[in-house]
Protein backbone atom coordinates (compact mmCIF):
# COMPACT_ATOMS: atom_id res chain seq x y z
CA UNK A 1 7.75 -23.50 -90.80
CA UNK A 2 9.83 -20.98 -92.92
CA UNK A 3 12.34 -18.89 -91.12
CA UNK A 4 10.59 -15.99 -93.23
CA UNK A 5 7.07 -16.89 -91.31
CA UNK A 6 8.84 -17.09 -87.73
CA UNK A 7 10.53 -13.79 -88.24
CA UNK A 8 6.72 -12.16 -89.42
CA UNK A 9 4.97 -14.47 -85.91
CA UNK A 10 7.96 -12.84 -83.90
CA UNK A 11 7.05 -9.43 -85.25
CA UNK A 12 3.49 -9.57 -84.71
CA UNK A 13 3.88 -10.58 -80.92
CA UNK A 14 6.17 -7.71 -80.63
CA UNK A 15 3.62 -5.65 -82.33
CA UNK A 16 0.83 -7.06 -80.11
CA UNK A 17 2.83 -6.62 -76.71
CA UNK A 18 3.43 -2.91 -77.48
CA UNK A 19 0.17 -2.17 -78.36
CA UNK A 20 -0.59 -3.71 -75.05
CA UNK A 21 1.89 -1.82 -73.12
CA UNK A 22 0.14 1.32 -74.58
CA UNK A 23 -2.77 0.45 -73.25
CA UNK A 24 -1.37 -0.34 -69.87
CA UNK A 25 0.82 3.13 -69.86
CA UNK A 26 -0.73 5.97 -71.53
CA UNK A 27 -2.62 6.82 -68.78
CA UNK A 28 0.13 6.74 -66.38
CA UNK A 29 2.86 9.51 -66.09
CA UNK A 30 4.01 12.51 -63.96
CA UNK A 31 -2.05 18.90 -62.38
CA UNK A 32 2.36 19.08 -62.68
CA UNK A 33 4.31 16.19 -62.13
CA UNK A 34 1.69 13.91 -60.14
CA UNK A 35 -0.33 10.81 -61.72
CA UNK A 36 -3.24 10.35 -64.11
CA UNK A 37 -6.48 9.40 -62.47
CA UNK A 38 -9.16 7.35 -62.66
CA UNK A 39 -12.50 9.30 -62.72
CA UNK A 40 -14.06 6.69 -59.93
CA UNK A 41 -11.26 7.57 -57.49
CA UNK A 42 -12.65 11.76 -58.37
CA UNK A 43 -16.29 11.10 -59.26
CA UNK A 44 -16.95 14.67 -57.65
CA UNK A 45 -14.63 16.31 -60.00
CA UNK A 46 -16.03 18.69 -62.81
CA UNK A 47 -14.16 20.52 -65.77
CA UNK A 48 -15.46 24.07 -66.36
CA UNK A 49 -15.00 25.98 -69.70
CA UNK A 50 -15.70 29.64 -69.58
CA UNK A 51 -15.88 32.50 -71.97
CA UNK A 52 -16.50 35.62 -70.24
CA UNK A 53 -17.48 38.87 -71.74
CA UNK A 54 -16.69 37.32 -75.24
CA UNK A 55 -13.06 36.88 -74.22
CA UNK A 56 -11.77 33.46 -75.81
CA UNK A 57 -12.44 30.26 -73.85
CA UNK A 58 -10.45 29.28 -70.37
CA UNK A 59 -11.19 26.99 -67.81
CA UNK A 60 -11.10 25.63 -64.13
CA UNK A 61 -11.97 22.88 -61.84
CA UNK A 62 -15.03 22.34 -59.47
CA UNK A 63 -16.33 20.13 -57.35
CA UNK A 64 -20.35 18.55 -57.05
CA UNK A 65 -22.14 19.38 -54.14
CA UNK A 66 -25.40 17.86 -55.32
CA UNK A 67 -27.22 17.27 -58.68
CA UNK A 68 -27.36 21.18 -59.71
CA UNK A 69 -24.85 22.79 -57.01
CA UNK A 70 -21.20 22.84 -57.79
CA UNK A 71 -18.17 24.60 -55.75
CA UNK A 72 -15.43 26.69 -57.01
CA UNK A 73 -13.05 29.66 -56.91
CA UNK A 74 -14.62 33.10 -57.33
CA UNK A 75 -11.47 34.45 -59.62
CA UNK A 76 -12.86 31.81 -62.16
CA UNK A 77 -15.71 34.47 -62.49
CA UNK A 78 -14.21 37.90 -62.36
CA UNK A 79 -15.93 40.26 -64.52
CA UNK A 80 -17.43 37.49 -65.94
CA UNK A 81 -20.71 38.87 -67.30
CA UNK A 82 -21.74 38.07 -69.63
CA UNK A 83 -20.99 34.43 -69.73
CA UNK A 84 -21.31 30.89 -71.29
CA UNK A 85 -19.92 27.90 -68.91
CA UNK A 86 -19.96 24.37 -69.58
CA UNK A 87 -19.43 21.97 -67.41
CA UNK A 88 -18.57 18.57 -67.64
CA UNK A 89 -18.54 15.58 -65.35
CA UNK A 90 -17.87 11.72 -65.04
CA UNK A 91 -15.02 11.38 -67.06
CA UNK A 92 -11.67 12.01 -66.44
CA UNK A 93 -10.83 13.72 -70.44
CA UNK A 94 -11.89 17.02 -71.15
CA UNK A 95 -15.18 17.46 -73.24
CA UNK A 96 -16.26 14.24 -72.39
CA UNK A 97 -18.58 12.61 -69.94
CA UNK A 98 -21.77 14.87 -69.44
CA UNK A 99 -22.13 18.33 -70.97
CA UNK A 100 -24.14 20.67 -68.63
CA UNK A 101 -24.89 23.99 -68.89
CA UNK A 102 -24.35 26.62 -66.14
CA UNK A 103 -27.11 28.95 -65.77
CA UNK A 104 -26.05 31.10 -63.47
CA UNK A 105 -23.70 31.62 -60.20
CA UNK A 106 -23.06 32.95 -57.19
CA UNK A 107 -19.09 34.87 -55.99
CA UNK A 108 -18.83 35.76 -52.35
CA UNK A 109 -19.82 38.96 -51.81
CA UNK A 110 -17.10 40.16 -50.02
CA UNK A 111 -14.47 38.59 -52.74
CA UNK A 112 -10.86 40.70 -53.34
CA UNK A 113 -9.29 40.02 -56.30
CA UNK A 114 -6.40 41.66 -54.88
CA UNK A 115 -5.77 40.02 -51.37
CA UNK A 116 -7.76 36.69 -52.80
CA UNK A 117 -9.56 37.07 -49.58
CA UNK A 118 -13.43 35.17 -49.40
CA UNK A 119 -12.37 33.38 -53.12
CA UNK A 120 -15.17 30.75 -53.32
CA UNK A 121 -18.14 30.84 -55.96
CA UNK A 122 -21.38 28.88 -56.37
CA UNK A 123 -22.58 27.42 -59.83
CA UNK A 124 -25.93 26.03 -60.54
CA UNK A 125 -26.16 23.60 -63.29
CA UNK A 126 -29.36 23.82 -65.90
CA UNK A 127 -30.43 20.42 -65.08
CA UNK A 128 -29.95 17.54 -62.76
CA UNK A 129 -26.57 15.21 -62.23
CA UNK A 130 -27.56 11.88 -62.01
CA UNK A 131 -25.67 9.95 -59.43
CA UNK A 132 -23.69 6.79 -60.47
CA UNK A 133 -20.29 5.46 -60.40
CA UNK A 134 -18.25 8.15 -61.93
CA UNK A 135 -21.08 11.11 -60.91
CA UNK A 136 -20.79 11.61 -57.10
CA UNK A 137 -20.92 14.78 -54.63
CA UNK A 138 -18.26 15.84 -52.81
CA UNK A 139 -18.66 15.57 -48.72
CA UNK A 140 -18.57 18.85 -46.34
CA UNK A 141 -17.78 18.93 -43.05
CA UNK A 142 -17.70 21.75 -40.74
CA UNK A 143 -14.89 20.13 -38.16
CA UNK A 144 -13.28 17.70 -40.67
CA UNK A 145 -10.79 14.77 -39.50
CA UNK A 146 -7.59 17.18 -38.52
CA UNK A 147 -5.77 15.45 -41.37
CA UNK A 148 -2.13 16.63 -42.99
CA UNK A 149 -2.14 14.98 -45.64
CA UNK A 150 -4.22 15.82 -48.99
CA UNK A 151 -4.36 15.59 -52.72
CA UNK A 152 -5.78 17.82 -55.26
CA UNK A 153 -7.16 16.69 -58.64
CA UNK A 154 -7.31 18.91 -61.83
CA UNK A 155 -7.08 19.56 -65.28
CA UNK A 156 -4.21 22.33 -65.79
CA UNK A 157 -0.86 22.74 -67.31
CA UNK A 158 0.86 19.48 -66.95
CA UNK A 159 4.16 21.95 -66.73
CA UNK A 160 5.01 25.58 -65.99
CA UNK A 161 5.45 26.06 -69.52
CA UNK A 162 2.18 26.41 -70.33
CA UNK A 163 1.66 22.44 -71.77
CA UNK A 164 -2.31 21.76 -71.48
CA UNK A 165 -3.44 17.91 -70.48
CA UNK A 166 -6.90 16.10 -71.62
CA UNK A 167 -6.60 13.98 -68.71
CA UNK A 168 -7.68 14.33 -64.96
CA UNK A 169 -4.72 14.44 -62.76
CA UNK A 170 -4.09 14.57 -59.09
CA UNK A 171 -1.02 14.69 -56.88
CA UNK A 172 -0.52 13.92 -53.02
CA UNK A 173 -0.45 18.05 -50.78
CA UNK A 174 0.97 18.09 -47.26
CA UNK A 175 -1.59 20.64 -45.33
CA UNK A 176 0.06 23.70 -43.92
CA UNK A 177 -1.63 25.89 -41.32
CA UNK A 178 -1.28 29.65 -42.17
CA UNK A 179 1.92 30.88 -40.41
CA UNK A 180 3.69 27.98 -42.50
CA UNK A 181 1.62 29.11 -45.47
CA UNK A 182 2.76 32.84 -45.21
CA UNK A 183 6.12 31.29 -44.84
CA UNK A 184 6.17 29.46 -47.75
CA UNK A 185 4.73 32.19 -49.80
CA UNK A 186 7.78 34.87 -48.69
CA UNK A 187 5.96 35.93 -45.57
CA UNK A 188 3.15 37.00 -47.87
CA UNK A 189 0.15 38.17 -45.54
CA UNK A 190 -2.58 35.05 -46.04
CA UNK A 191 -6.39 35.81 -45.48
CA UNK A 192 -8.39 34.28 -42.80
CA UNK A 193 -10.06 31.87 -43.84
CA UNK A 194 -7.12 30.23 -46.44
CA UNK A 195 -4.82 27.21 -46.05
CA UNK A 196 -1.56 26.18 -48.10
CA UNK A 197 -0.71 22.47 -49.89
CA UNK A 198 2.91 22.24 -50.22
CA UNK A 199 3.97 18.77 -52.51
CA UNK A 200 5.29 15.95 -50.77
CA UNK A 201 7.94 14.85 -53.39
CA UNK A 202 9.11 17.95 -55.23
CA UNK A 203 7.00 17.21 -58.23
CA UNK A 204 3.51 17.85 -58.16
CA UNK A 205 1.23 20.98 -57.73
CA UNK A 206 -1.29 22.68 -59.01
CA UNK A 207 -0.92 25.13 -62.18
CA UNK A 208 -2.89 27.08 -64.67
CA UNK A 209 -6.03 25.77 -65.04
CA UNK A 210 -6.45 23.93 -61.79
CA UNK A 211 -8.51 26.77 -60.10
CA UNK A 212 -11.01 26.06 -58.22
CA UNK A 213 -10.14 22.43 -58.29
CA UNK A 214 -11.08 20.56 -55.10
CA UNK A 215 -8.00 19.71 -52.13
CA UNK A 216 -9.76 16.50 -50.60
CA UNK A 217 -8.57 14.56 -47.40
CA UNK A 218 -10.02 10.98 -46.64
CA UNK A 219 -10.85 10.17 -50.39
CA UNK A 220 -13.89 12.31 -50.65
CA UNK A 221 -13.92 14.89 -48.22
CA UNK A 222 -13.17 18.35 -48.89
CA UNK A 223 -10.93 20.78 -47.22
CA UNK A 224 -9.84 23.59 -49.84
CA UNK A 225 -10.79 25.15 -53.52
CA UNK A 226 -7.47 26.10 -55.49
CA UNK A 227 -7.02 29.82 -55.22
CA UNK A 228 -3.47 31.23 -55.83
CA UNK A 229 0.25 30.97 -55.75
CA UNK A 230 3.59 33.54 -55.42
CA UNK A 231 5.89 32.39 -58.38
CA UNK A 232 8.03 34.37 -57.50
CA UNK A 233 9.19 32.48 -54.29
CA UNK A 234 8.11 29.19 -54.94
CA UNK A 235 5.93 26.59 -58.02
CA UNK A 236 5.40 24.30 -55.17
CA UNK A 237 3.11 25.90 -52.33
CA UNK A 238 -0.27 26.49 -53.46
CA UNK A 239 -2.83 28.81 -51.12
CA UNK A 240 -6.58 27.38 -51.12
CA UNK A 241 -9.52 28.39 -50.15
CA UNK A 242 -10.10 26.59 -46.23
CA UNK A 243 -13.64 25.35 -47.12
CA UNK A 244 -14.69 24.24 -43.99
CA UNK A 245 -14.21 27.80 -42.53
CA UNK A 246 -17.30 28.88 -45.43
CA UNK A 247 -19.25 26.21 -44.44
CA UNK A 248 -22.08 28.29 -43.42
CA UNK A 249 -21.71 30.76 -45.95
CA UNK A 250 -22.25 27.44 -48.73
CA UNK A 251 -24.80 25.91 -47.45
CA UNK A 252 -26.87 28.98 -47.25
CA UNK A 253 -26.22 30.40 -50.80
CA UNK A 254 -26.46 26.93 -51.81
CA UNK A 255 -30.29 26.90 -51.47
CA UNK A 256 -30.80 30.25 -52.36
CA UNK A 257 -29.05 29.76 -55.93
CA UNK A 258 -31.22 26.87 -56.31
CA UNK A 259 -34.51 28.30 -54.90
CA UNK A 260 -34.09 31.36 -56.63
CA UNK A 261 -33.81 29.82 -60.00
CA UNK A 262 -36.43 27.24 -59.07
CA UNK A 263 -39.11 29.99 -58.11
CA UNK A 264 -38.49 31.91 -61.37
CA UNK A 265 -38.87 28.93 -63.02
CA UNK A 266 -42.32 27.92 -61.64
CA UNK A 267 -43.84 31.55 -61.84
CA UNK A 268 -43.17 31.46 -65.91
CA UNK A 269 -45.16 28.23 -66.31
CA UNK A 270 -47.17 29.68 -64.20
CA UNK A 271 -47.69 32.24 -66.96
CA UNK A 272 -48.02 30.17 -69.75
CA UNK A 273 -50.16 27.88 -68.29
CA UNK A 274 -52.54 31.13 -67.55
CA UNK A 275 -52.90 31.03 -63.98
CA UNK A 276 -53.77 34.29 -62.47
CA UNK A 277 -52.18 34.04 -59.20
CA UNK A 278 -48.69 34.10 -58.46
CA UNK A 279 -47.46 31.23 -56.83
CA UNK A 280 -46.63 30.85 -53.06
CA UNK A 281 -42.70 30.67 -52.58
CA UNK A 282 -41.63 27.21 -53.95
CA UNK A 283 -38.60 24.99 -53.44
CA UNK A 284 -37.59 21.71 -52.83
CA UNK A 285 -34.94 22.43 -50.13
CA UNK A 286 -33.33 18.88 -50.23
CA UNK A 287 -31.79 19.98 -53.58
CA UNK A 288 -29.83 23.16 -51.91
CA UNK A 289 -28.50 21.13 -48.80
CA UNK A 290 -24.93 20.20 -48.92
């Protein structure tokens, strides 16, 4: 063997191991600082693109609370009207996975923009998630496991600089009750019905982009939607929206966003198919139950 043809098998190998490596790595890095994900680890994690009012597109997170129900942050949806909302789910890249439409939603009513007060929102999806490895729904509890520690997964700036990621990423939050949170946030007055995720390492938080991402606690349990943040007195504390405190307030709008648009749907084919009567109230409740 030719010194010239060792020299070309050595370079190959090298070659081969770095493609390798790349393959190993390029998912794996510093959501800000943090780590890349793997979808089955967030299977209840949805990207949302939104253009609202012809306004050019932005986005958020949400999470699944069955096959046509998703959660989210209201201030996704301010003055959003009209709309068109994608949403996708099962994969951790952007654009990928499943593509489904979101027909219409649902903001608290008593939502302030200004105070951030009540920010939660409601989406239904045109048709049905199916359930599978990377397609899951996120678990609600009204008295959840009194646990500190948290993470958030999203899809936002990967810096403060405004750097957009394709990739799911999630980072570890330490839980902070409100007096810590208003702390945190330069004695900032915090709604009822809000908690705070400070990072555990310095790193990794939320940024633009992440709203309405889900804060879960016990792998698929959720605790908080991402709501807002005081830049001016800290990157690193980020105020959610305390979902168990909504509870009721989800699981009722729940089935009426998804009995409403069922019962419109069955009095039009009730119309085309000629039927002279209206029909009774329809709906298949197990679809609107968390």
């Amino acid at each position: 063997m030719t010194v010239k043809t060792v020299l070309i098998i050595i370079l190959l190998y090298i070659v081969f191991q770095l493609i390798n490596a790349r393959k190993d790595h390029v998912m794996t890095g510093n959501i800000v600082g943090g780590f890349f994900s793997k979808i089955e680890s967030f299977p209840f994690a949805v990207y949302i693109s939104k253009s609202c009012n012809i306004v050019r597109n932005s986005s958020c997170g949400a999470s699944i609370l069955n096959q046509v129900i998703l959660l989210t942050a209201a201030h996704c949806f301010k003055n959003c009207d009209p709309f068109t909302v994608n949403a996708y789910s099962g994969s951790i890249r952007k654009y990928s996975g499943f593509e489904n439409k979101v027909i219409s939603y649902k903001k608290h009513e008593d939502y302030y923009p200004t105070s951030h007060q009540n920010d939660i929102a409601l989406l239904r999806l045109e048709t049905e998630l199916v359930f599978g490895r990377a397609v899951k729904r996120i678990i609600l509890m009204k008295f959840p496991p009194n646990n500190t520690l948290a993470v958030v997964a999203g899809w936002g700036w990967i810096d403060s600089k405004g750097t957009r990621g394709d990739v799911l990423k999630h980072t570890p939050q330490l839980v902070l009750d409100r007096n810590e949170c208003a702390k945190q946030l330069g004695n900032t007055e915090v709604p009822i019905g809000m908690i705070c995720g400070k990072d555990t390492d310095g790193d990794g938080y939320p940024e633009k982009g992440d709203s309405g991402s889900p804060l879960v606690i016990n792998g698929n349990i959720q605790i908080g939607i991402v709501s807002f943040k005081r830049r001016v007195f800290t990157n690193h504390t980020i105020a959610y929206t305390h979902v168990p405190y909504f509870y009721d307030w989800i699981v009722k709008n729940a089935k009426d966003l998804y009995c409403e648009y069922e019962n419109r749907t069955l009095k039009v084919k009730q119309v085309l198919a000629h039927i002279p009567r209206w029909p009774v109230e329809h709906c298949d409740l197990a679809k609107g139950v968390i």
